[in-house]
Protein backbone atom coordinates (compact mmCIF):
# COMPACT_ATOMS: atom_id res chain seq x y z
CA UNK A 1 44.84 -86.48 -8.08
CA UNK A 2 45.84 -89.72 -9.89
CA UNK A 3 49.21 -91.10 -9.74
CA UNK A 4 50.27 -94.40 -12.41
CA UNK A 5 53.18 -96.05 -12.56
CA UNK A 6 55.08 -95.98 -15.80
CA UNK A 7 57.40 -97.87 -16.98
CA UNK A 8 60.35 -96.70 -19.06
CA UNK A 9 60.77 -97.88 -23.19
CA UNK A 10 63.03 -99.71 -23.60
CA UNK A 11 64.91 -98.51 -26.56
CA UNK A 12 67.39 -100.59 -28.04
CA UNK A 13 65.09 -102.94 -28.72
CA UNK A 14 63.08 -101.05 -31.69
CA UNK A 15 59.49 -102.55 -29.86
CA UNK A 16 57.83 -103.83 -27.13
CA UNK A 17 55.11 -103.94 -24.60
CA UNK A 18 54.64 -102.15 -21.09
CA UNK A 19 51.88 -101.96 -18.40
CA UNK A 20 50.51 -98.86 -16.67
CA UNK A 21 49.21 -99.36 -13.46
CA UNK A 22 48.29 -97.73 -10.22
CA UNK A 23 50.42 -97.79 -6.79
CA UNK A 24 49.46 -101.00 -5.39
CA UNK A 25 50.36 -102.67 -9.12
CA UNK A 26 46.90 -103.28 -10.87
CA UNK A 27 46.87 -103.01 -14.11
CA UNK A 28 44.91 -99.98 -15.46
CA UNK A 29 46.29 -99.75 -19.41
CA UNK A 30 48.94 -102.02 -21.61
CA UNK A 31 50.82 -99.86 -24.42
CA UNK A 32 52.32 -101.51 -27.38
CA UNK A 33 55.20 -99.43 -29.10
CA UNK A 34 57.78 -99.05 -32.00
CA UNK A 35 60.23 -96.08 -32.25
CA UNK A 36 58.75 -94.15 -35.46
CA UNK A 37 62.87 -94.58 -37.17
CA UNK A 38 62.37 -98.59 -36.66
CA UNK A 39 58.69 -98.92 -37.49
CA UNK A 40 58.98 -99.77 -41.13
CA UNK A 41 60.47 -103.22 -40.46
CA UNK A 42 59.99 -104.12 -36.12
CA UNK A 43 56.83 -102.73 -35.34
CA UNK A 44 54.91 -104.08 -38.52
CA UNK A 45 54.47 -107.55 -36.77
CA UNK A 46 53.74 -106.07 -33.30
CA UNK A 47 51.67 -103.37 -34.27
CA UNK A 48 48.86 -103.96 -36.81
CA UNK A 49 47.77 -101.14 -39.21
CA UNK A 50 44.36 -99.65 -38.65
CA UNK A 51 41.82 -99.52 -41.41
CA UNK A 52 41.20 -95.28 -42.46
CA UNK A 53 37.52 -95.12 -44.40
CA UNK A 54 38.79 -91.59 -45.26
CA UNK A 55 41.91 -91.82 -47.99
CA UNK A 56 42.97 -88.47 -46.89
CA UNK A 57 45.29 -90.41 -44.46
CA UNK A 58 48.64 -91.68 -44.74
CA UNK A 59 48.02 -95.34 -43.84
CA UNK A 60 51.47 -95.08 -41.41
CA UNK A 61 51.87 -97.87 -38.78
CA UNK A 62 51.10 -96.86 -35.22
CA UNK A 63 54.51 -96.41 -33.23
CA UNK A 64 51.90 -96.65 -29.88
CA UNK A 65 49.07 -97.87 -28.86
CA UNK A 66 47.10 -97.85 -25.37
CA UNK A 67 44.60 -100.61 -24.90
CA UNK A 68 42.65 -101.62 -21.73
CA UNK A 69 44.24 -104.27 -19.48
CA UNK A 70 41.56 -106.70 -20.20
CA UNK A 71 41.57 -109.95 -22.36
CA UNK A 72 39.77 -107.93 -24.95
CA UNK A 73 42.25 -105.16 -25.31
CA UNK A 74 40.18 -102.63 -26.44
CA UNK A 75 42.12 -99.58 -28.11
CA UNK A 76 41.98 -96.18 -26.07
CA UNK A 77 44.21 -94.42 -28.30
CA UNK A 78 47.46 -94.80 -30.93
CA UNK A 79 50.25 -92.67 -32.34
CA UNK A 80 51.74 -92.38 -35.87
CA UNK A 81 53.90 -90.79 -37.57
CA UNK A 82 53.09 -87.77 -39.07
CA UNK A 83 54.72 -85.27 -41.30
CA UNK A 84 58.35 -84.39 -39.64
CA UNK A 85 58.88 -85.26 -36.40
CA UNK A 86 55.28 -84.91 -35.25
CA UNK A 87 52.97 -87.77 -33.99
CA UNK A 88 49.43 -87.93 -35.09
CA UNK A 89 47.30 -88.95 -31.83
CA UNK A 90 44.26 -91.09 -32.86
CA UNK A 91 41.02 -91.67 -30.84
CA UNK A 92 39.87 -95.35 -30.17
CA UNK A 93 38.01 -95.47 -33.66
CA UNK A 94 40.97 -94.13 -35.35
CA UNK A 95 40.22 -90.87 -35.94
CA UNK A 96 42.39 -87.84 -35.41
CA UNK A 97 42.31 -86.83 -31.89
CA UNK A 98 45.65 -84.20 -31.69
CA UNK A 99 48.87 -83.82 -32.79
CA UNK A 100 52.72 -83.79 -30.94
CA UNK A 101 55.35 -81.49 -31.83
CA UNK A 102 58.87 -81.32 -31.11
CA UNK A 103 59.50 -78.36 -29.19
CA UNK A 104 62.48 -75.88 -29.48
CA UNK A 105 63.73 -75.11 -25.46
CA UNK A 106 67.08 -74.09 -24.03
CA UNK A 107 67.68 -76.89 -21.68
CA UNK A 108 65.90 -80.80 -22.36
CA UNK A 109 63.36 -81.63 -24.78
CA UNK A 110 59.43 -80.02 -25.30
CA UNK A 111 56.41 -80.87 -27.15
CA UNK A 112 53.47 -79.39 -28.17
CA UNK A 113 50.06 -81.26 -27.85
CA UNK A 114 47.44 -79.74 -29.69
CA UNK A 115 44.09 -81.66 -30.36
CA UNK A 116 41.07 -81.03 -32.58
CA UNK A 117 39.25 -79.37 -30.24
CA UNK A 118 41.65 -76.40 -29.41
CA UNK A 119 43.12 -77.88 -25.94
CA UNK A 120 46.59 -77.33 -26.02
CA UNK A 121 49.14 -78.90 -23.70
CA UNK A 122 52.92 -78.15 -23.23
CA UNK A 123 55.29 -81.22 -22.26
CA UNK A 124 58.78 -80.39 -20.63
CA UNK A 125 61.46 -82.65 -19.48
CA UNK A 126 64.93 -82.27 -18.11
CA UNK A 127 67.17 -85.18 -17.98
CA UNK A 128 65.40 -88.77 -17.41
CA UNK A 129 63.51 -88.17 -14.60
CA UNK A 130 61.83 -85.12 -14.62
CA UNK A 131 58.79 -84.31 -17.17
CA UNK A 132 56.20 -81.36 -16.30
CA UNK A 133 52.71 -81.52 -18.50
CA UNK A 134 51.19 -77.61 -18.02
CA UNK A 135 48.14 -76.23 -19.89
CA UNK A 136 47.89 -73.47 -22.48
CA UNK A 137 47.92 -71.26 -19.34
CA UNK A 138 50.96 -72.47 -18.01
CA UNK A 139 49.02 -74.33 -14.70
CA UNK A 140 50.72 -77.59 -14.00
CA UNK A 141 48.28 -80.59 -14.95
CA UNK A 142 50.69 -83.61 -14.63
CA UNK A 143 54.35 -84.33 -13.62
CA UNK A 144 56.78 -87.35 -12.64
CA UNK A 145 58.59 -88.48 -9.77
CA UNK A 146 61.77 -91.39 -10.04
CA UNK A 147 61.24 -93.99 -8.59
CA UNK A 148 63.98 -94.80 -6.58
CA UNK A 149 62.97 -98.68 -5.88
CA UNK A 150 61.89 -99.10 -9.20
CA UNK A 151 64.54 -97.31 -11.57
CA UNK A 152 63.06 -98.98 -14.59
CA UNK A 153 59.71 -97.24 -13.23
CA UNK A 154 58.50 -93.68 -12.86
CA UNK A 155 55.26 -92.25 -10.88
CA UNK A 156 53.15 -90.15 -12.75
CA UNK A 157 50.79 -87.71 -10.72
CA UNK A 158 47.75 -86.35 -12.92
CA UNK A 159 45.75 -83.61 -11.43
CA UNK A 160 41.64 -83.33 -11.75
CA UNK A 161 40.23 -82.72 -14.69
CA UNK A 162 43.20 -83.96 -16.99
CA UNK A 163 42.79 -86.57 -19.21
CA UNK A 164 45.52 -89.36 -17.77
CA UNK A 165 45.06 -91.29 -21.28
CA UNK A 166 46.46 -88.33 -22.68
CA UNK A 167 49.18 -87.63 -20.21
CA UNK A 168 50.58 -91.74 -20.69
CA UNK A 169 50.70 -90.84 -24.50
CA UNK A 170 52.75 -87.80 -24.04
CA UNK A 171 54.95 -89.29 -21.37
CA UNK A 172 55.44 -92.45 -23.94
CA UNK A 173 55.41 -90.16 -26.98
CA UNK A 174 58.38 -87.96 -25.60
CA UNK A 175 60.74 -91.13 -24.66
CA UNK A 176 60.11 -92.28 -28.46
CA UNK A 177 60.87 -89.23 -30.27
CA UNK A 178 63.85 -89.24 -27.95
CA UNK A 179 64.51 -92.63 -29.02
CA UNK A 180 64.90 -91.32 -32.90
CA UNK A 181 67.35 -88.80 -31.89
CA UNK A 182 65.14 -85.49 -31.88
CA UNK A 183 67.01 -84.23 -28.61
CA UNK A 184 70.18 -84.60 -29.70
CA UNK A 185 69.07 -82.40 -33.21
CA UNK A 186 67.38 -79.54 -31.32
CA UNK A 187 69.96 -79.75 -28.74
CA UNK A 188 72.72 -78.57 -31.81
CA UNK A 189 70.31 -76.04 -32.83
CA UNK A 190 70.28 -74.54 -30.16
CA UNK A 191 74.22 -74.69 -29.57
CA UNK A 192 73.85 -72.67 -33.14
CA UNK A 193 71.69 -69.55 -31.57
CA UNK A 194 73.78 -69.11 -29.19
């Protein structure tokens, strides 16, 4: 098992910067990010847009990026904006790794990570705190903890053979699509069905 420390986004700001790192406080990824309803105009400084040699893209600034904690900063992996209130995940040569999908679920907020090669995840979180990651069989992969020294914090714990890249985007992908209100519109829908 691996276990991170995340921090939470801070969302009234539109942008920012946060470090992942492991229990004792090293440093083991830096995320840059812009909530996809803000990106036009915040993130456009902060977040540079990558070069596509393929014009079937959308050239859509990324709304996160993971890099390595090192003066380099080489890219792991980014997020943008894709068609509704999905998230296109990109590989660290910008090509298209998965997609995230808002979710439709009783209680909280879901998403659906699908990615090119037919792995499919399922995200689930209820209130704040508590986020789940299973697999398309339903086993448990990844969850979080509160931190209750750290409240701007959370502890991630990643079981073996899960890719914790991919866990820290969904984690940080499901606070931003909070962050543009997606909760609060499948939240009414369901108030409708019922």
């Amino acid at each position: 098992e691996c276990m991170l420390l995340l921090p939470r986004l801070v969302r009234g700001s539109g942008s920012g910067k946060a470090t992942i790192s492991d229990l004792d406080g090293t440093p083991v990824m830096k995320a840059v990010y812009g909530f996809p309803n803000k990106a036009s105009n915040s993130t456009s400084q902060s977040l540079p847009s990558p070069t596509f040699n393929n014009q079937n893209f959308e050239e859509a600034k990324p709304c996160l990026m993971l890099h390595t904690p090192t003066d380099d900063e080489t890219m792991l992996a980014s997020c943008r904006k894709g068609h509704g209130d999905s998230l296109v995940i990109q590989d660290s040569s910008h090509r298209p790794f998965g997609s995230i999908r808002p979710q439709i679920q009783k209680v909280g907020t879901a998403l659906q990570i699908m990615t090119a090669t037919g792995s499919q995840m399922h995200v689930s979180a209820v209130g704040a705190e508590e986020v789940s990651i299973t697999d398309r069989e339903g086993r448990l992969v990844a969850w979080t903890d509160a931190k209750s020294d750290k409240p701007d914090r959370c502890t991630v714990h990643i079981g073996p053979f899960t890719d914790a890249g991919l866990v820290v985007v969904a984690i940080f992908a499901l606070e931003l699509l909070k962050g543009v209100g997606t909760e609060a519109r499948y939240r009414s829908r369901d108030a409708l069905s019922i």
